[in-house]
PDB file of N, CA and C in Angstrom:
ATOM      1  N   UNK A   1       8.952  -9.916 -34.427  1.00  0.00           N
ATOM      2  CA  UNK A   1       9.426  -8.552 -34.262  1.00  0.00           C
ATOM      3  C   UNK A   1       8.335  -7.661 -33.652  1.00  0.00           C
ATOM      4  N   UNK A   2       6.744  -7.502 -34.165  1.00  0.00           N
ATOM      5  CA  UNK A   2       6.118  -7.021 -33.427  1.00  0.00           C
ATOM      6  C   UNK A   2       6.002  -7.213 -32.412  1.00  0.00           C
ATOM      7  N   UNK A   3       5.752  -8.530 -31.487  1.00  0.00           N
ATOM      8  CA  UNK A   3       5.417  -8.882 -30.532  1.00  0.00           C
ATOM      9  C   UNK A   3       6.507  -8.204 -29.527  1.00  0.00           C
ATOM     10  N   UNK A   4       7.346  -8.272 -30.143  1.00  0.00           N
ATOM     11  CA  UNK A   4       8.731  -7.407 -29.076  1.00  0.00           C
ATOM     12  C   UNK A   4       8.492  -5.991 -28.760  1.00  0.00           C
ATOM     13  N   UNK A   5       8.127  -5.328 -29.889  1.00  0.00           N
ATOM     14  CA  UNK A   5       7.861  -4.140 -29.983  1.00  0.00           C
ATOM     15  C   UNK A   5       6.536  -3.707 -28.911  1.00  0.00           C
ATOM     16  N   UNK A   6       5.765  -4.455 -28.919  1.00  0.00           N
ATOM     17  CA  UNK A   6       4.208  -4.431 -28.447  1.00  0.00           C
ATOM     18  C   UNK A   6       4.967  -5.036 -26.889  1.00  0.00           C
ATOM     19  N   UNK A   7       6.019  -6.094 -26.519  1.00  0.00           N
ATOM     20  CA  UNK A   7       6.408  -6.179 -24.968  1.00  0.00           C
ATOM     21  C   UNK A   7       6.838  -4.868 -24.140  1.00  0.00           C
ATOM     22  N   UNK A   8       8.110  -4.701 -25.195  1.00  0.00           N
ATOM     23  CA  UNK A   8       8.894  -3.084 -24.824  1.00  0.00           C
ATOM     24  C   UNK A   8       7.263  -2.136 -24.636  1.00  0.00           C
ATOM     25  N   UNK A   9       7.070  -1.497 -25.193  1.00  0.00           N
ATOM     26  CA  UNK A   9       6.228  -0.528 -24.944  1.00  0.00           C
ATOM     27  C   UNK A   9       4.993  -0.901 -23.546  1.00  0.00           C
ATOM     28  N   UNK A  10       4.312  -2.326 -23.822  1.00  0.00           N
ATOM     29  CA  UNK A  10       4.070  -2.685 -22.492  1.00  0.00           C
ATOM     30  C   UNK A  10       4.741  -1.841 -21.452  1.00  0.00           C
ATOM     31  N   UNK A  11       6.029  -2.980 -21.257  1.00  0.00           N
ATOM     32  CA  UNK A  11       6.802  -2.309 -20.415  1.00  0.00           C
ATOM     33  C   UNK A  11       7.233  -0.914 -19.898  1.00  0.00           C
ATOM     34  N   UNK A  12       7.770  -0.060 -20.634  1.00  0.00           N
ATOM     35  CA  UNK A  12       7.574   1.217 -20.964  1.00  0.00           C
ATOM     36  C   UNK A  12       6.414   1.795 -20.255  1.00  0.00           C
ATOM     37  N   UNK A  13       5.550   1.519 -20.933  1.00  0.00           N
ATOM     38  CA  UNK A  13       3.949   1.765 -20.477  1.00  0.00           C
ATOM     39  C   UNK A  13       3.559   1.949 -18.915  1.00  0.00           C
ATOM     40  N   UNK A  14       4.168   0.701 -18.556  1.00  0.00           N
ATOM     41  CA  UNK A  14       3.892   0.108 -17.103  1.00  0.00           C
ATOM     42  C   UNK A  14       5.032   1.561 -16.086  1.00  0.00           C
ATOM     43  N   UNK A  15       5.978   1.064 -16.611  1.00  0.00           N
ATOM     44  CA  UNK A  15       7.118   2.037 -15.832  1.00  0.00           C
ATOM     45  C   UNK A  15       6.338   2.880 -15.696  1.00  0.00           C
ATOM     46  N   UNK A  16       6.042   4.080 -16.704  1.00  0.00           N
ATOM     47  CA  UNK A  16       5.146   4.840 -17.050  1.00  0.00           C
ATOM     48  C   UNK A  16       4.435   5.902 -15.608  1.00  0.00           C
ATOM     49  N   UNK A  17       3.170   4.483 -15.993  1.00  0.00           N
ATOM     50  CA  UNK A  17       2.018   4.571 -14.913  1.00  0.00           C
ATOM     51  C   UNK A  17       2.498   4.722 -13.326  1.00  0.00           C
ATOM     52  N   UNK A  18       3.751   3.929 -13.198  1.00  0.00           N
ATOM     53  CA  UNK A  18       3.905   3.613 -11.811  1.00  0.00           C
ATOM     54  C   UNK A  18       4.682   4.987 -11.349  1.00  0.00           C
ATOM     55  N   UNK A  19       5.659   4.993 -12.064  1.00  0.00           N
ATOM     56  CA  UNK A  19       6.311   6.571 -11.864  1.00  0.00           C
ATOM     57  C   UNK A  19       5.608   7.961 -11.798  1.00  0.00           C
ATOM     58  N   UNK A  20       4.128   7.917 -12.236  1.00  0.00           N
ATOM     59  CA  UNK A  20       3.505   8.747 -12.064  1.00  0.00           C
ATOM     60  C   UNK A  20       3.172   9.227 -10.571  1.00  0.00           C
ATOM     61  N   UNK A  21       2.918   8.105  -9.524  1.00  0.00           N
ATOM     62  CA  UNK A  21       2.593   7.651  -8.831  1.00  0.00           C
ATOM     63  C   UNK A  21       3.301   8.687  -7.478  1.00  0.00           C
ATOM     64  N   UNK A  22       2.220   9.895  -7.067  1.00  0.00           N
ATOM     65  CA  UNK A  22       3.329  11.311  -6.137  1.00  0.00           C
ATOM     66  C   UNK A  22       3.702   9.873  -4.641  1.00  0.00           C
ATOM     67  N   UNK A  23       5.229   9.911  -4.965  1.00  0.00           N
ATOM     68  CA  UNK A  23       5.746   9.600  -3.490  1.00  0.00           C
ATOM     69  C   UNK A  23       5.810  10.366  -2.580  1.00  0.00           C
ATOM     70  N   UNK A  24       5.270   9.500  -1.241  1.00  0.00           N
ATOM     71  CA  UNK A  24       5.181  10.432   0.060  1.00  0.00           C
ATOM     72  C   UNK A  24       6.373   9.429   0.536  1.00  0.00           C
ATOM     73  N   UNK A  25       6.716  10.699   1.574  1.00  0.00           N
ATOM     74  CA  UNK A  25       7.871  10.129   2.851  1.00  0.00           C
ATOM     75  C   UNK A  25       7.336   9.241   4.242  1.00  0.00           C
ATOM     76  N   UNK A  26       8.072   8.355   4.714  1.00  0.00           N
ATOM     77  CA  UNK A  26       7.499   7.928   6.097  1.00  0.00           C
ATOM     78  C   UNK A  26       6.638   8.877   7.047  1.00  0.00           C
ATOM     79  N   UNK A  27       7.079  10.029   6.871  1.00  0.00           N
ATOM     80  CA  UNK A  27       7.187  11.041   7.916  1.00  0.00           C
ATOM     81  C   UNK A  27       5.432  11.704   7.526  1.00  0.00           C
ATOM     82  N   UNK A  28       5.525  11.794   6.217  1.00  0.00           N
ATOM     83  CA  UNK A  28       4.532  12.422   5.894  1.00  0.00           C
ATOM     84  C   UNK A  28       2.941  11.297   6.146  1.00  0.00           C
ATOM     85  N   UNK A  29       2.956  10.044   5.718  1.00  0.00           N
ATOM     86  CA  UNK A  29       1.842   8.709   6.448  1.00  0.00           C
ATOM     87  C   UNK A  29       2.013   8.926   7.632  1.00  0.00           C
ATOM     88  N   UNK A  30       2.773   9.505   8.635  1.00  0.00           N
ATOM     89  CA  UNK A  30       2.518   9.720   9.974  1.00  0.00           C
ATOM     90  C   UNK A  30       2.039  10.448  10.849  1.00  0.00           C
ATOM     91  N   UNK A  31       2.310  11.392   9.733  1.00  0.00           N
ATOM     92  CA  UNK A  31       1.122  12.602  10.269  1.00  0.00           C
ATOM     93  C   UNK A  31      -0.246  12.808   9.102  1.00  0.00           C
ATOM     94  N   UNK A  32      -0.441  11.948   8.703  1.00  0.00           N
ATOM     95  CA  UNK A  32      -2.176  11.699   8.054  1.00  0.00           C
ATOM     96  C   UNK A  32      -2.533  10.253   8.340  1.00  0.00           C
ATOM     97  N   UNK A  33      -3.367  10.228   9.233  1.00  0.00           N
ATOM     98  CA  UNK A  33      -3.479   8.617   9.249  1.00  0.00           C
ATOM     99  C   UNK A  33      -4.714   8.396   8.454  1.00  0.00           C
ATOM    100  N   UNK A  34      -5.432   9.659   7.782  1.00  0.00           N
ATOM    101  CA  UNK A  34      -6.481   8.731   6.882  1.00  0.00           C
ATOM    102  C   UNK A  34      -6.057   8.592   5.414  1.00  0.00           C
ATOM    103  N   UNK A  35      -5.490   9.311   5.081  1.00  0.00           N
ATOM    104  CA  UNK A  35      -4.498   8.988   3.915  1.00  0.00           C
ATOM    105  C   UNK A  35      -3.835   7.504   3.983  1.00  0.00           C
ATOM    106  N   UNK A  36      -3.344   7.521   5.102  1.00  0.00           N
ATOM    107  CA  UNK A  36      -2.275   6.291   5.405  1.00  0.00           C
ATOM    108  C   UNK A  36      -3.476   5.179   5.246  1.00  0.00           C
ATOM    109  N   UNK A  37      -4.409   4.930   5.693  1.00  0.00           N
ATOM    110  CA  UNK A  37      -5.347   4.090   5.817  1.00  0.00           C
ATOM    111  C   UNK A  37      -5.815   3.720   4.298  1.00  0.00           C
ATOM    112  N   UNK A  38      -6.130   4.862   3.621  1.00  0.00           N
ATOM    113  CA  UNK A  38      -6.304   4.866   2.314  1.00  0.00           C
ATOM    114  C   UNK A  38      -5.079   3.996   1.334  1.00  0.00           C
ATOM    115  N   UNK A  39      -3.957   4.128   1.422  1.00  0.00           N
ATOM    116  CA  UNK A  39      -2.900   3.860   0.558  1.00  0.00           C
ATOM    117  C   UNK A  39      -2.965   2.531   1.086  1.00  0.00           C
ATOM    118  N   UNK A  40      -2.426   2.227   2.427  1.00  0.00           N
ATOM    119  CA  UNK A  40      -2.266   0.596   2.697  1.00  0.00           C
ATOM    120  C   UNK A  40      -3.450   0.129   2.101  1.00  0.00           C
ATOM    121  N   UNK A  41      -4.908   0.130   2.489  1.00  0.00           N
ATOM    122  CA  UNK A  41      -5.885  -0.392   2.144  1.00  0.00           C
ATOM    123  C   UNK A  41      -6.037  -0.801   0.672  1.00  0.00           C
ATOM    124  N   UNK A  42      -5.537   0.185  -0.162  1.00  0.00           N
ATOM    125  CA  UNK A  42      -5.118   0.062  -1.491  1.00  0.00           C
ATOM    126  C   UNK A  42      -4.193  -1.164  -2.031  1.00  0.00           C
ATOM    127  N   UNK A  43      -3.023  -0.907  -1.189  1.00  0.00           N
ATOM    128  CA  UNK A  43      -1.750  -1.841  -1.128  1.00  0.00           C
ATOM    129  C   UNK A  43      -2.314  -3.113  -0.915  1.00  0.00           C
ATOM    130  N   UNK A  44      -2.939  -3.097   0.159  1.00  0.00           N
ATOM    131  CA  UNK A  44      -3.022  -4.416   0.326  1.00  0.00           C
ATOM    132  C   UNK A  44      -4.059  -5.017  -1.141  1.00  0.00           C
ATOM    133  N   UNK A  45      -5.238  -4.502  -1.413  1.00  0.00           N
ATOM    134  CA  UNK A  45      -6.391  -5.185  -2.558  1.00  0.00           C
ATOM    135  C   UNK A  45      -5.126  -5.544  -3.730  1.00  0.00           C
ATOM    136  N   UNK A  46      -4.020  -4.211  -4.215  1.00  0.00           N
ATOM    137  CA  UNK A  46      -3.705  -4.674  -4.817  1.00  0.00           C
ATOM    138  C   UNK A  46      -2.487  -5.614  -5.320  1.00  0.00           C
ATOM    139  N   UNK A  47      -2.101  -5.468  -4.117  1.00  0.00           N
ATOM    140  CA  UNK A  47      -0.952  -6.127  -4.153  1.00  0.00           C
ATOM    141  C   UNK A  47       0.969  -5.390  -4.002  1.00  0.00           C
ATOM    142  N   UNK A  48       0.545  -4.237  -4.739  1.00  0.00           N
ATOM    143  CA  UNK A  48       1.683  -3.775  -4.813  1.00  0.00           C
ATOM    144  C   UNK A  48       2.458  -3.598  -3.450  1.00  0.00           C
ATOM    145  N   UNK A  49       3.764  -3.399  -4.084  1.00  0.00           N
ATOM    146  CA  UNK A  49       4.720  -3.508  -3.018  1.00  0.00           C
ATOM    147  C   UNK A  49       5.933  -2.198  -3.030  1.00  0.00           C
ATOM    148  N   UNK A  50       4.952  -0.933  -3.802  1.00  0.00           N
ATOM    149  CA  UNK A  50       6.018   0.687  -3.635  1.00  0.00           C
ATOM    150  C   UNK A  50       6.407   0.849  -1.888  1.00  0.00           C
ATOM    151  N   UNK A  51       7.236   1.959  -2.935  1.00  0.00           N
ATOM    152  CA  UNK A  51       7.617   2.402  -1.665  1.00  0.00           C
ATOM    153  C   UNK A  51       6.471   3.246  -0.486  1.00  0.00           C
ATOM    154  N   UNK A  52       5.741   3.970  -1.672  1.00  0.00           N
ATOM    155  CA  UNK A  52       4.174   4.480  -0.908  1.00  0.00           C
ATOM    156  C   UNK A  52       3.218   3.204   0.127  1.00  0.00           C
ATOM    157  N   UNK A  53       3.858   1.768  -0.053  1.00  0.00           N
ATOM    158  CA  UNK A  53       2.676   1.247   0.297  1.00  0.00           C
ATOM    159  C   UNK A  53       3.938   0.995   1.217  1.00  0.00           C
ATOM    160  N   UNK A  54       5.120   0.636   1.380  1.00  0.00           N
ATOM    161  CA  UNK A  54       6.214   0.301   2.603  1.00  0.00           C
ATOM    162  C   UNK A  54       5.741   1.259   3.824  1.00  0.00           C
ATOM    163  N   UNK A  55       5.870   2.431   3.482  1.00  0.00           N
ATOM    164  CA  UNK A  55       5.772   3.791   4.299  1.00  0.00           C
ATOM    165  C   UNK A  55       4.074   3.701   5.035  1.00  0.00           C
ATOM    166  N   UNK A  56       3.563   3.481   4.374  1.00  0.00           N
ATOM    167  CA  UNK A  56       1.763   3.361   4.563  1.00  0.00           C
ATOM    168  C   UNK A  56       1.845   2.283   5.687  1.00  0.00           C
ATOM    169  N   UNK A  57       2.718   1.199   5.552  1.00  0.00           N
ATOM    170  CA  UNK A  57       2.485   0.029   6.332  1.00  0.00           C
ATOM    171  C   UNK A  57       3.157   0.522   7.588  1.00  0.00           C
ATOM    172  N   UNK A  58       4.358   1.298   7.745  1.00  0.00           N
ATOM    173  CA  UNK A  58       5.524   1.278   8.842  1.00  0.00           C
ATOM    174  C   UNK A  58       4.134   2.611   9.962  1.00  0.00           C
ATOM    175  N   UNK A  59       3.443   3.687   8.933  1.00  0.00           N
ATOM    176  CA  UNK A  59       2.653   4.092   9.794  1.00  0.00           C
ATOM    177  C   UNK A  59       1.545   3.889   9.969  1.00  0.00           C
ATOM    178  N   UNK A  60       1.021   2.833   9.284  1.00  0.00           N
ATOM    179  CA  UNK A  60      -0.163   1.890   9.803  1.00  0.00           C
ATOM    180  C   UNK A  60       0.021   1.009  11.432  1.00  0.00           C
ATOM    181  N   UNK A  61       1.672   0.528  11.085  1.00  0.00           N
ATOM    182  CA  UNK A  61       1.941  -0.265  12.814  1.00  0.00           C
ATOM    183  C   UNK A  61       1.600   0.816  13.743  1.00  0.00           C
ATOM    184  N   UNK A  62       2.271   2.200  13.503  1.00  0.00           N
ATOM    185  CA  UNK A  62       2.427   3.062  14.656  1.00  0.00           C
ATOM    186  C   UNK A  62       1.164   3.487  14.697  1.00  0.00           C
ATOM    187  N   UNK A  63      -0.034   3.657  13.907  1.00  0.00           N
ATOM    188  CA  UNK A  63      -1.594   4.163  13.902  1.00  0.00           C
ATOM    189  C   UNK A  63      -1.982   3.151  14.862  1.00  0.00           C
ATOM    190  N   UNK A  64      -2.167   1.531  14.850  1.00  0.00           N
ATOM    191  CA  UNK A  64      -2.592   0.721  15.485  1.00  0.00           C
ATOM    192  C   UNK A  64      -1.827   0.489  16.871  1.00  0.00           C
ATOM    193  N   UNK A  65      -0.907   1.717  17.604  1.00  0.00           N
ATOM    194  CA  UNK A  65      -0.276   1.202  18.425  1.00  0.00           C
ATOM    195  C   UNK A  65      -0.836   2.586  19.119  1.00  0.00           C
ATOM    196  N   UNK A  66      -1.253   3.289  18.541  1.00  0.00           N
ATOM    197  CA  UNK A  66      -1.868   4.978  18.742  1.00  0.00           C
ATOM    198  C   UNK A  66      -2.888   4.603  20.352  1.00  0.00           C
ATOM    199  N   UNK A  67      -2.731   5.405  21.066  1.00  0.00           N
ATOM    200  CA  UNK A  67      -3.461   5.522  22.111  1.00  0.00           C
ATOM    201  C   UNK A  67      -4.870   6.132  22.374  1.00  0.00           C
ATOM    202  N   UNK A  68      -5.186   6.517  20.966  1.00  0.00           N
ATOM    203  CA  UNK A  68      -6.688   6.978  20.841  1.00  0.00           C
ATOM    204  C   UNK A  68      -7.436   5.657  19.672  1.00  0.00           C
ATOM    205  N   UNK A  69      -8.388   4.696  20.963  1.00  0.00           N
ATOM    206  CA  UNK A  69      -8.869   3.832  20.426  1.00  0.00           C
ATOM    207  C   UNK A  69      -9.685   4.082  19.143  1.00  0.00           C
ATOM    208  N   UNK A  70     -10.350   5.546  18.461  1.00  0.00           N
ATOM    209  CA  UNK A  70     -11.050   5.370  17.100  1.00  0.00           C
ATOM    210  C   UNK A  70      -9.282   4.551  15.955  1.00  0.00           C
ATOM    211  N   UNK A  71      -8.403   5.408  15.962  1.00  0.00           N
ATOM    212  CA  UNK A  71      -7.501   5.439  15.092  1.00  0.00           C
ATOM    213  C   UNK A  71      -6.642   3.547  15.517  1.00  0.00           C
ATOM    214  N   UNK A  72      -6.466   3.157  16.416  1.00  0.00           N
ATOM    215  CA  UNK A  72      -5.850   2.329  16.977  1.00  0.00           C
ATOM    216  C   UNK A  72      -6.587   0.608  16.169  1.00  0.00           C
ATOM    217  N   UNK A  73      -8.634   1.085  16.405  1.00  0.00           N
ATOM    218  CA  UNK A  73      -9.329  -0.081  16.416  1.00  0.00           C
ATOM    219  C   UNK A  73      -9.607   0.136  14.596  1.00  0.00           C
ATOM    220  N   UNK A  74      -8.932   0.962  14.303  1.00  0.00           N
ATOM    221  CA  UNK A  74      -9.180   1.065  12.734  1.00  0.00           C
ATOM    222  C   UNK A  74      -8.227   0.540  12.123  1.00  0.00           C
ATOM    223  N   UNK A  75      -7.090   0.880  12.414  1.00  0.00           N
ATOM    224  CA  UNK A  75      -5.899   0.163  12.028  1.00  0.00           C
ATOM    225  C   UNK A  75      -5.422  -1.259  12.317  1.00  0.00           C
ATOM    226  N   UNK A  76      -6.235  -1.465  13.739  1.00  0.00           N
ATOM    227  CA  UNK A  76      -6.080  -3.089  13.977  1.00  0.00           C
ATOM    228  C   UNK A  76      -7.182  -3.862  13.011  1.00  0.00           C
ATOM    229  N   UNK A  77      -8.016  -3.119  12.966  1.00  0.00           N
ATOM    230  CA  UNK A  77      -8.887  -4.105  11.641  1.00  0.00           C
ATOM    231  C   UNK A  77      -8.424  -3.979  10.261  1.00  0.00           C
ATOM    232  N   UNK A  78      -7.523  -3.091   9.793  1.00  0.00           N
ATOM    233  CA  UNK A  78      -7.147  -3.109   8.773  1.00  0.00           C
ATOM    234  C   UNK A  78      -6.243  -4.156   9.013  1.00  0.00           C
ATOM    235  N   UNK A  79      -5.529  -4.795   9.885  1.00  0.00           N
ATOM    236  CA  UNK A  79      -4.225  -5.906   9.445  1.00  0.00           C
ATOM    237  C   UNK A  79      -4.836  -6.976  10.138  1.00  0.00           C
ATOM    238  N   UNK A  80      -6.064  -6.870  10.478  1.00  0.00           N
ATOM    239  CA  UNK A  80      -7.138  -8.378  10.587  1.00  0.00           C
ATOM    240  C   UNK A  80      -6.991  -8.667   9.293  1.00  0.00           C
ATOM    241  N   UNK A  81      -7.455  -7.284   8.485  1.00  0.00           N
ATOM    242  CA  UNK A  81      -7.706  -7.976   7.134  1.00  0.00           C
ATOM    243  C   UNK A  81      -6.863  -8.128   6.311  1.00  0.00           C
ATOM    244  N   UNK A  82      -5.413  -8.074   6.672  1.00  0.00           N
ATOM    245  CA  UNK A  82      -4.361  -8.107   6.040  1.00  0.00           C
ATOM    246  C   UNK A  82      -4.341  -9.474   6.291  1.00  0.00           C
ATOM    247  N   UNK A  83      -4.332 -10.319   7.702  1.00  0.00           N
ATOM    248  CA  UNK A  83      -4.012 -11.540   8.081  1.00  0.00           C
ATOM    249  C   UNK A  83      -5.113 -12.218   7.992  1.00  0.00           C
ATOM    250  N   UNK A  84      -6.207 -12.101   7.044  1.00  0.00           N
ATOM    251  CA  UNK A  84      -7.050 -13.133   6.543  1.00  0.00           C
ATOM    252  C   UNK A  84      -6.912 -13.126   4.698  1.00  0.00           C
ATOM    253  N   UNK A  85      -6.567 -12.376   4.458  1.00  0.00           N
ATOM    254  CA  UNK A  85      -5.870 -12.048   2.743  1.00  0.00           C
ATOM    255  C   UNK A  85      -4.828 -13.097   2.922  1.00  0.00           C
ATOM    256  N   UNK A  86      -4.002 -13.014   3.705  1.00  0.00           N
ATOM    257  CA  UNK A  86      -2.462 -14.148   3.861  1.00  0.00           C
ATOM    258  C   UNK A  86      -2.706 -15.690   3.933  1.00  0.00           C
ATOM    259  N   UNK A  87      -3.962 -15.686   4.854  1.00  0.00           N
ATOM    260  CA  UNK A  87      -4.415 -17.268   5.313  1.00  0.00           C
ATOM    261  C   UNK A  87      -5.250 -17.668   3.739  1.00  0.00           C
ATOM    262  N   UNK A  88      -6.070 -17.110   3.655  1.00  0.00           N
ATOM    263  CA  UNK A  88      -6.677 -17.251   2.282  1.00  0.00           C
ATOM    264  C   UNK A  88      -5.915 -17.865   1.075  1.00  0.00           C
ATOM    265  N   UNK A  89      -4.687 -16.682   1.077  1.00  0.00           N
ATOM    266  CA  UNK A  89      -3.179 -17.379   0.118  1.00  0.00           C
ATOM    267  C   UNK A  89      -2.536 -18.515   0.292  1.00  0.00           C
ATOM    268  N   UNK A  90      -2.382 -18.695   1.982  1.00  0.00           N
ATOM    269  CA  UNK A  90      -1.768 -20.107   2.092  1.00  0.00           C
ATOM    270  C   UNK A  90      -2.461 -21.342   1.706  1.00  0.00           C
ATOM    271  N   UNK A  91      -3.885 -21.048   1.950  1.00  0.00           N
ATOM    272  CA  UNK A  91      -4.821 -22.170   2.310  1.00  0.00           C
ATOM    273  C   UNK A  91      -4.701 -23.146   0.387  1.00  0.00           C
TER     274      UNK A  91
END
């Protein structure tokens, strides 16, 4: 019976934390790309898969597709290091 009690609240717990969590819109990672850089970079160490880190990623593509090479060569090294995190997993 405890142990249930001590899962639920886990759980609970967890919801919690994550719901705390201020959601931004697509729109809004698109017009901050160091924010955006910040959240994916996050996303990726930790894994999660919010909706903050979906949005982070959709304007991470469009940052790395950006025509001003500081923002472009920052974002292409961020999903270097996305695609050596992946190989790492497969391996």
């Amino acid at each position: 019976m405890k142990k249930s009690i001590y899962l639920i609240s886990a759980v609970v717990l967890a919801i919690s934390i994550t719901a705390c969590k201020e959601q931004k819109s697509e729109a809004w990672y698109k017009d901050h790309p160091t924010e955006t850089y910040n959240t994916y970079s996050d996303c990726l160490k930790s894994g999660e898969s919010s909706d903050n880190c979906e949005f982070s990623y959709r304007a991470a593509k469009m940052f790395a597709r950006s025509d001003n090479p500081e923002i472009s060569n920052k974002f292409t090294e961020l999903f270097n290091k996305k695609d050596e995190i992946r190989k790492q997993l497969t391996n």
